[in-house]
PDB file of N, CA and C in Angstrom:
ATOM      1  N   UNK A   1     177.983 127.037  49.755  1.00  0.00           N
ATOM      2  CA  UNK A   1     179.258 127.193  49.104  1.00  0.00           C
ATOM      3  C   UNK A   1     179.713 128.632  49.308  1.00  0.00           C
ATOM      4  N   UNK A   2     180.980 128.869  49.775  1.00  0.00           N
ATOM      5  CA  UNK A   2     181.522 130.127  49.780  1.00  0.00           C
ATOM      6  C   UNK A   2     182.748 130.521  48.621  1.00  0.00           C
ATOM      7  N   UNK A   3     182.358 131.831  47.814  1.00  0.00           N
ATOM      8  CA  UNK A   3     183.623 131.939  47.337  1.00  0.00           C
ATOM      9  C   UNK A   3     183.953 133.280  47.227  1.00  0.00           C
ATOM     10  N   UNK A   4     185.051 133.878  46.753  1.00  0.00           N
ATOM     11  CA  UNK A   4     185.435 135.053  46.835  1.00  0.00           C
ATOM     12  C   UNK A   4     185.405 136.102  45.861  1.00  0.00           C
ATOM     13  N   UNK A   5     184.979 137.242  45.943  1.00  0.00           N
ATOM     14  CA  UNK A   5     184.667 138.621  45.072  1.00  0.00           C
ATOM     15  C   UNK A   5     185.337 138.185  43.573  1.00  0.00           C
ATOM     16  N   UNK A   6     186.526 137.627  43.552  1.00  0.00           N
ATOM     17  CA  UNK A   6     187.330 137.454  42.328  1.00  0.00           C
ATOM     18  C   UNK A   6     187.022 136.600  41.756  1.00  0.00           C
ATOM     19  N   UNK A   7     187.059 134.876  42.188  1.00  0.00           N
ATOM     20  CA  UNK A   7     186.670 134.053  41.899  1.00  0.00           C
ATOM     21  C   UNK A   7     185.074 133.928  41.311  1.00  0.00           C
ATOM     22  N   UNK A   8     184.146 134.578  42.399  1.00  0.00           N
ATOM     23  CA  UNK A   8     183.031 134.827  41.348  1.00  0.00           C
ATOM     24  C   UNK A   8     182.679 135.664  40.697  1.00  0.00           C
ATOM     25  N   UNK A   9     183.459 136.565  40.175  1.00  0.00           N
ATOM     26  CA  UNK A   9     182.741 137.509  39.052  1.00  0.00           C
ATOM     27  C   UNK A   9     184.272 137.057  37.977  1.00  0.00           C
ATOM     28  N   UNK A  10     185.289 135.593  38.126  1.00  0.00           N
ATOM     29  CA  UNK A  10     186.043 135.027  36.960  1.00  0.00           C
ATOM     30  C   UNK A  10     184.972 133.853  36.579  1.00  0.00           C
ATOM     31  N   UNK A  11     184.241 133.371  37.633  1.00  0.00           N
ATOM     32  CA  UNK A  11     183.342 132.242  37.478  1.00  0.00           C
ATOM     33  C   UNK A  11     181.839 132.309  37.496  1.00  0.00           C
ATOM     34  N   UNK A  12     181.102 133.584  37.603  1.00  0.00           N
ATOM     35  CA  UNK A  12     179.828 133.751  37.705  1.00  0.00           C
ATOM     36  C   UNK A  12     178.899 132.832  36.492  1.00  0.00           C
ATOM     37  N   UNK A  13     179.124 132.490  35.704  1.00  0.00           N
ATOM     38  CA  UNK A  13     178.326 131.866  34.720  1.00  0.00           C
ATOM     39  C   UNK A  13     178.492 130.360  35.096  1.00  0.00           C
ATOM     40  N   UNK A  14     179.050 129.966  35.775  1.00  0.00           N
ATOM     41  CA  UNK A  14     179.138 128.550  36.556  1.00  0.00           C
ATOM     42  C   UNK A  14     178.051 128.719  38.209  1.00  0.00           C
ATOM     43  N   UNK A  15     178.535 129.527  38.142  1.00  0.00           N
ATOM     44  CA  UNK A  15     177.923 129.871  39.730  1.00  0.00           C
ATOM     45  C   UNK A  15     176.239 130.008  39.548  1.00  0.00           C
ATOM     46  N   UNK A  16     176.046 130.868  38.234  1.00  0.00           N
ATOM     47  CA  UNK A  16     174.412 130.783  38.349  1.00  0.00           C
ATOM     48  C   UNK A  16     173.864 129.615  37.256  1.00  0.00           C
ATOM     49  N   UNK A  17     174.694 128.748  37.229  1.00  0.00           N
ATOM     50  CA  UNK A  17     174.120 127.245  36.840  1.00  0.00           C
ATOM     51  C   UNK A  17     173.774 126.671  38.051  1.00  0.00           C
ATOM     52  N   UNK A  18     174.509 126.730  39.065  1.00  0.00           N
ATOM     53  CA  UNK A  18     174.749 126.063  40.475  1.00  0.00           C
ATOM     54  C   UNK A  18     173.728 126.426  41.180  1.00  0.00           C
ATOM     55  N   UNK A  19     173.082 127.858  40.934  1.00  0.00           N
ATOM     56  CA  UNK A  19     172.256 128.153  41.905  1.00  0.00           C
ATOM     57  C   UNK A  19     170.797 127.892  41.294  1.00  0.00           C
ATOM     58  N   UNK A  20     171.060 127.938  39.910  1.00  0.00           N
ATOM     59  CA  UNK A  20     169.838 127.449  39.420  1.00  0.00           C
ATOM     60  C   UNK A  20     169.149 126.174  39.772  1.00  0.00           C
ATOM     61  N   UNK A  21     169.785 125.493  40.151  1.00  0.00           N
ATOM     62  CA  UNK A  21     170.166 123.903  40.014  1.00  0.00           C
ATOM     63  C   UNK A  21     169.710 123.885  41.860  1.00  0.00           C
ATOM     64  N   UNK A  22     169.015 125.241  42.086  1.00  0.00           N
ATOM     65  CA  UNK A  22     168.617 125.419  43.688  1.00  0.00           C
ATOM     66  C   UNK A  22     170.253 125.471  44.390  1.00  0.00           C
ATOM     67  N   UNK A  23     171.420 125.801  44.677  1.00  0.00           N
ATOM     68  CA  UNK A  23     172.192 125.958  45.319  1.00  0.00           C
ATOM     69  C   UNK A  23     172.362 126.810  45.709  1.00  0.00           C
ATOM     70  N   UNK A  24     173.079 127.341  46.877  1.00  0.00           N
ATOM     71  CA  UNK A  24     173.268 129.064  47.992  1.00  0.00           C
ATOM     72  C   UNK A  24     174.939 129.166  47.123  1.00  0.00           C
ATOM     73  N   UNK A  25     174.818 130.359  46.785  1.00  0.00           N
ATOM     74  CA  UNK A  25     176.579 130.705  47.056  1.00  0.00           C
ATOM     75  C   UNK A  25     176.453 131.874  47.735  1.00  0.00           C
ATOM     76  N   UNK A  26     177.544 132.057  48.971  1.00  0.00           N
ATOM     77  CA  UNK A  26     177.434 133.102  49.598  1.00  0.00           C
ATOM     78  C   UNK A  26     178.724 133.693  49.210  1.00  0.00           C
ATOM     79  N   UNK A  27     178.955 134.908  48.894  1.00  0.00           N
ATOM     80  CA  UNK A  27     180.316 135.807  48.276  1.00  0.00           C
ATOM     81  C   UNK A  27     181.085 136.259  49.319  1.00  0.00           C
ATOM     82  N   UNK A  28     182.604 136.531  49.146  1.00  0.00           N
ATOM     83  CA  UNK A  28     182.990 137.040  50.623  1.00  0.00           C
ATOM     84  C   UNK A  28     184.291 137.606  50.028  1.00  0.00           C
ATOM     85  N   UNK A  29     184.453 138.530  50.650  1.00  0.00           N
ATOM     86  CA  UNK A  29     185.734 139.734  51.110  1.00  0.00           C
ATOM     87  C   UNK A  29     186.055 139.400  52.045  1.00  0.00           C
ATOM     88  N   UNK A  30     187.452 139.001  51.635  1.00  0.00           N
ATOM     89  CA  UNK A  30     188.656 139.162  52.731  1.00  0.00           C
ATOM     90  C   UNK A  30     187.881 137.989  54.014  1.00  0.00           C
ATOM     91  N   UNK A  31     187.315 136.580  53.375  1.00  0.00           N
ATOM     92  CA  UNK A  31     186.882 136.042  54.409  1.00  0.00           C
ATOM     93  C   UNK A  31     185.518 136.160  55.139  1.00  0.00           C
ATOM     94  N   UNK A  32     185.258 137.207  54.614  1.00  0.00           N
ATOM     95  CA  UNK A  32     183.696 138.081  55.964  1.00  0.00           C
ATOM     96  C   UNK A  32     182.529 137.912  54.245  1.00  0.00           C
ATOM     97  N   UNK A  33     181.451 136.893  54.791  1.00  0.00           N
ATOM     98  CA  UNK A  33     180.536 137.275  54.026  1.00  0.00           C
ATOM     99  C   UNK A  33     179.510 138.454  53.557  1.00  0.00           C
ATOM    100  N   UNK A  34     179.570 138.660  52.232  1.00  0.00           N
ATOM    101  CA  UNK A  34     179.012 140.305  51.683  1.00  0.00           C
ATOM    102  C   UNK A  34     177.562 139.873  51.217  1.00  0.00           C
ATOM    103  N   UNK A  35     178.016 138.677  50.302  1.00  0.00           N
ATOM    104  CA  UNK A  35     176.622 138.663  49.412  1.00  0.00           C
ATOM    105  C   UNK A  35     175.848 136.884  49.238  1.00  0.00           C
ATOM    106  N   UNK A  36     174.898 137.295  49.055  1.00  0.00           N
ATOM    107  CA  UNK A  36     174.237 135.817  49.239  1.00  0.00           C
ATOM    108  C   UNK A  36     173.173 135.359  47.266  1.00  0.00           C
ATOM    109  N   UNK A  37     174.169 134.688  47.058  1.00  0.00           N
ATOM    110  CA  UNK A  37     173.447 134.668  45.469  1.00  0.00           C
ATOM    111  C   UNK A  37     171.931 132.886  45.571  1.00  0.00           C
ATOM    112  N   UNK A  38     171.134 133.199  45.749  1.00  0.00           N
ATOM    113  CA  UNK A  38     169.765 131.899  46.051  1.00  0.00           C
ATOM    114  C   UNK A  38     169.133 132.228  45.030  1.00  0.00           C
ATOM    115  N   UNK A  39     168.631 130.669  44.313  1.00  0.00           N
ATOM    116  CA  UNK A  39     167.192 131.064  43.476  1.00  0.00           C
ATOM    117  C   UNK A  39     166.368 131.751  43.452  1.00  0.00           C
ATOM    118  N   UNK A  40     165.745 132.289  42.507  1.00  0.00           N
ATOM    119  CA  UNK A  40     164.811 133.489  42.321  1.00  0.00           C
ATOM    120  C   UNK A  40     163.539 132.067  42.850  1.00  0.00           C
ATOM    121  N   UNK A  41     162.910 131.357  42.721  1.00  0.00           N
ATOM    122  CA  UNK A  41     162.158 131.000  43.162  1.00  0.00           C
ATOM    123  C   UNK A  41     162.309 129.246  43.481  1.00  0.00           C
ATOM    124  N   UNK A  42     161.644 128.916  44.582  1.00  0.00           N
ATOM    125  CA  UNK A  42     162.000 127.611  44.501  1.00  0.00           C
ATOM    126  C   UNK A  42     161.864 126.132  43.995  1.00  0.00           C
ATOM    127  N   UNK A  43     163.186 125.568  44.033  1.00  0.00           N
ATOM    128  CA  UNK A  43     162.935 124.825  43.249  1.00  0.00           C
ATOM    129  C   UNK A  43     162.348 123.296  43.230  1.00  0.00           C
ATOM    130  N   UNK A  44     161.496 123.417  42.557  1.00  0.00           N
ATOM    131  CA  UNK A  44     160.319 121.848  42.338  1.00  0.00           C
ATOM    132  C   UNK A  44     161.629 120.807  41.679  1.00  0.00           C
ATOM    133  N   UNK A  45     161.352 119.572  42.694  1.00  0.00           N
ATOM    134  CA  UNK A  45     162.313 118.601  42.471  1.00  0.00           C
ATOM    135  C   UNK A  45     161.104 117.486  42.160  1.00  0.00           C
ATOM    136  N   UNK A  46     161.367 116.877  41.069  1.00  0.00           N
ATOM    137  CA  UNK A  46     159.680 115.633  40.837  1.00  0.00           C
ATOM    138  C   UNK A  46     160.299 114.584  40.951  1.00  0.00           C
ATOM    139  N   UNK A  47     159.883 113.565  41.461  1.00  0.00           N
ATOM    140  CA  UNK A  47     160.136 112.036  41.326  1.00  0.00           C
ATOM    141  C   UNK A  47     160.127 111.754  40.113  1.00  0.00           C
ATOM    142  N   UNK A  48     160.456 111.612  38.919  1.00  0.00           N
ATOM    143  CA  UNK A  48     160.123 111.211  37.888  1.00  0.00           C
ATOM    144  C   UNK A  48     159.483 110.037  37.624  1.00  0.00           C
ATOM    145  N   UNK A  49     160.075 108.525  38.140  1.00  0.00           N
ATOM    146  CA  UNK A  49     159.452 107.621  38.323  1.00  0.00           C
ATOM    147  C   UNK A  49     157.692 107.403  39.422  1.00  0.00           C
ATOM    148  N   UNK A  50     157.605 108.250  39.954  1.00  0.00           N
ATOM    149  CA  UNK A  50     156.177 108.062  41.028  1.00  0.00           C
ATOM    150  C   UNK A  50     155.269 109.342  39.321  1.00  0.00           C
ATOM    151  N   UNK A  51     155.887 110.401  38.890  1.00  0.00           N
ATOM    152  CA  UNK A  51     154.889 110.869  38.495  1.00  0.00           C
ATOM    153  C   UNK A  51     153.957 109.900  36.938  1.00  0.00           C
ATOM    154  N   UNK A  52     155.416 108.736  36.545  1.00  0.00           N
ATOM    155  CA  UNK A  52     154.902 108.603  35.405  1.00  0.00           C
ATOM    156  C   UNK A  52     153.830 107.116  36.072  1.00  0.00           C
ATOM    157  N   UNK A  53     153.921 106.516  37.232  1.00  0.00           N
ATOM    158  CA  UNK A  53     153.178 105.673  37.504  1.00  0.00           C
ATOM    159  C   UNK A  53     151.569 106.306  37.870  1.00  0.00           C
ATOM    160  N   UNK A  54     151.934 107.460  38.502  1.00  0.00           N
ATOM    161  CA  UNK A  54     150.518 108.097  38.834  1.00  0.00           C
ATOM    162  C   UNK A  54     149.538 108.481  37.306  1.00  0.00           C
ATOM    163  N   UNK A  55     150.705 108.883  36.189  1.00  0.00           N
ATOM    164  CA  UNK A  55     149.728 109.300  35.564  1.00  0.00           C
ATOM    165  C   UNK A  55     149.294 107.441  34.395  1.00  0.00           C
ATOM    166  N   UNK A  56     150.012 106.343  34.903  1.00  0.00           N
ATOM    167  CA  UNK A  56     149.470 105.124  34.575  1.00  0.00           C
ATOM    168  C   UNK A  56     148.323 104.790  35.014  1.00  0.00           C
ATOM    169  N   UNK A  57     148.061 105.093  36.809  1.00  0.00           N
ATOM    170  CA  UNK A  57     147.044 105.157  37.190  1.00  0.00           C
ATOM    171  C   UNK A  57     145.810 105.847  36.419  1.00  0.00           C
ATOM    172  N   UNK A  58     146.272 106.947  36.796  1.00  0.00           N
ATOM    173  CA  UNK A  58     144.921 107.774  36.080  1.00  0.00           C
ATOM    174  C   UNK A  58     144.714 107.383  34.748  1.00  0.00           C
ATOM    175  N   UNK A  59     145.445 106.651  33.896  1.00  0.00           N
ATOM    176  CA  UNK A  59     144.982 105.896  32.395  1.00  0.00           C
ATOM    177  C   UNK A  59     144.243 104.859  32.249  1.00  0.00           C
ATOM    178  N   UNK A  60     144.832 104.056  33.715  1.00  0.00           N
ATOM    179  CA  UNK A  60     143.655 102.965  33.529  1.00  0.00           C
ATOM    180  C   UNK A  60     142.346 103.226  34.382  1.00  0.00           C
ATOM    181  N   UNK A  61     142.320 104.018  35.103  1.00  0.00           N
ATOM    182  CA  UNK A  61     140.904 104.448  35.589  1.00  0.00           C
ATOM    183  C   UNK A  61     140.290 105.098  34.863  1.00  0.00           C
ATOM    184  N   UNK A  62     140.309 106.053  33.906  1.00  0.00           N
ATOM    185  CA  UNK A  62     139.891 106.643  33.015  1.00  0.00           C
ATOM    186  C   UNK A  62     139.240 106.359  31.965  1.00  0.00           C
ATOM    187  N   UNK A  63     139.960 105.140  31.279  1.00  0.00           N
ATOM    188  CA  UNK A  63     140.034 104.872  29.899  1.00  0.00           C
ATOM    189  C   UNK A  63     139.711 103.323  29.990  1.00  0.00           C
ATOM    190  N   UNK A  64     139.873 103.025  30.967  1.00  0.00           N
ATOM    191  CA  UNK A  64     139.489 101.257  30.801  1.00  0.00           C
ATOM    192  C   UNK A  64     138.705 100.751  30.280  1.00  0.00           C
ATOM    193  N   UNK A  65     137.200 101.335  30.157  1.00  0.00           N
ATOM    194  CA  UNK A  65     136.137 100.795  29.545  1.00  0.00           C
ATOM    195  C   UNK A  65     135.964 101.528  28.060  1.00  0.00           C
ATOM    196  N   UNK A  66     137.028 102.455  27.797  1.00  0.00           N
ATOM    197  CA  UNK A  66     136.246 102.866  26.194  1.00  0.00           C
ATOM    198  C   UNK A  66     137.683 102.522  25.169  1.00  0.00           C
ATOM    199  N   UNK A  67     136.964 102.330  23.842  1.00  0.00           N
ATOM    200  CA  UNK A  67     137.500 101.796  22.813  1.00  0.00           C
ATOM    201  C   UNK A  67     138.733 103.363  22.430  1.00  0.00           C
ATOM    202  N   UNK A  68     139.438 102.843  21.648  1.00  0.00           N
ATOM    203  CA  UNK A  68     140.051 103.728  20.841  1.00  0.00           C
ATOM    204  C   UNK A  68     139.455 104.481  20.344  1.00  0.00           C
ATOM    205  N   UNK A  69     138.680 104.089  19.570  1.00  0.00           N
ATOM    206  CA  UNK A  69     137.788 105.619  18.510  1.00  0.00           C
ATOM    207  C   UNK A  69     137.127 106.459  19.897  1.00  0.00           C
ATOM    208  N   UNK A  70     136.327 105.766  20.870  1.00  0.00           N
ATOM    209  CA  UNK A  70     135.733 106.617  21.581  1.00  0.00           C
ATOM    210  C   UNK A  70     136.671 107.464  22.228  1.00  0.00           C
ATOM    211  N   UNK A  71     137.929 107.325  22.760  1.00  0.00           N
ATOM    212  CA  UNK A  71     139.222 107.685  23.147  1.00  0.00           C
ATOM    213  C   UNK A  71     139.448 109.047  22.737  1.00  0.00           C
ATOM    214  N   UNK A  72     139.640 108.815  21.262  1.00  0.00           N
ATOM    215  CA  UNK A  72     139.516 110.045  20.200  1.00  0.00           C
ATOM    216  C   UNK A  72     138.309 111.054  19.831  1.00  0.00           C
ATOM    217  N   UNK A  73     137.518 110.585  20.147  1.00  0.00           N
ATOM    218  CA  UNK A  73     136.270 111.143  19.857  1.00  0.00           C
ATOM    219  C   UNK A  73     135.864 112.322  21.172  1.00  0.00           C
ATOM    220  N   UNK A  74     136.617 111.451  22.239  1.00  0.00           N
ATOM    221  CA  UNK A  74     136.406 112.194  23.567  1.00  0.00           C
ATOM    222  C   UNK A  74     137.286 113.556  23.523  1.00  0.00           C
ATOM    223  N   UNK A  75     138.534 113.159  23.146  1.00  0.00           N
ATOM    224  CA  UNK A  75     139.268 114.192  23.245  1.00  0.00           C
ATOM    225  C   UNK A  75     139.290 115.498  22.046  1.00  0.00           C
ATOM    226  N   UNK A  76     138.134 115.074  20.849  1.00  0.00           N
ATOM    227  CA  UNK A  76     137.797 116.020  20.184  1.00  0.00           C
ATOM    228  C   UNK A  76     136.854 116.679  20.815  1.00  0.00           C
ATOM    229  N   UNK A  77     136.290 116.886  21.454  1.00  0.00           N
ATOM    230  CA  UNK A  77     135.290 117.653  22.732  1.00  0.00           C
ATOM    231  C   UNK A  77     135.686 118.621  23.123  1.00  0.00           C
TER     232      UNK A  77
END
């Protein structure tokens, strides 16, 4: 996304939602790019649906053979 010296310092608090959100804005004078605004670090995008099946997996491999109390008992450990 390109926008201009004015426009982003009338809109900067939109702009670093955008980039948070992992997006590039590059700033520009008079047309000619100056400045390049990118996430400070990058950004982890999760499947939401694959992570909550994986951690289904790991519940029933785990836990299949013990009771509730033992369940609890384990995790007081």
């Amino acid at each position: 996304m390109n926008i201009g010296v004015y426009q982003a310092k009338t809109h900067l608090p939109e702009l670093l939602t955008k980039v948070a959100q992992g997006e590039q804005v590059t700033i520009t004078r008079h047309g000619r790019p100056i400045a390049r605004l990118v996430p400070s670090e990058p950004v982890r995008v999760y499947d939401v649906r694959g992570v909550i099946e994986e951690l289904k997996a790991l519940a029933k491999g785990r836990h299949a053979d013990l009771s509730i109390k033992e369940m609890i008992a384990e995790g007081r450990r």
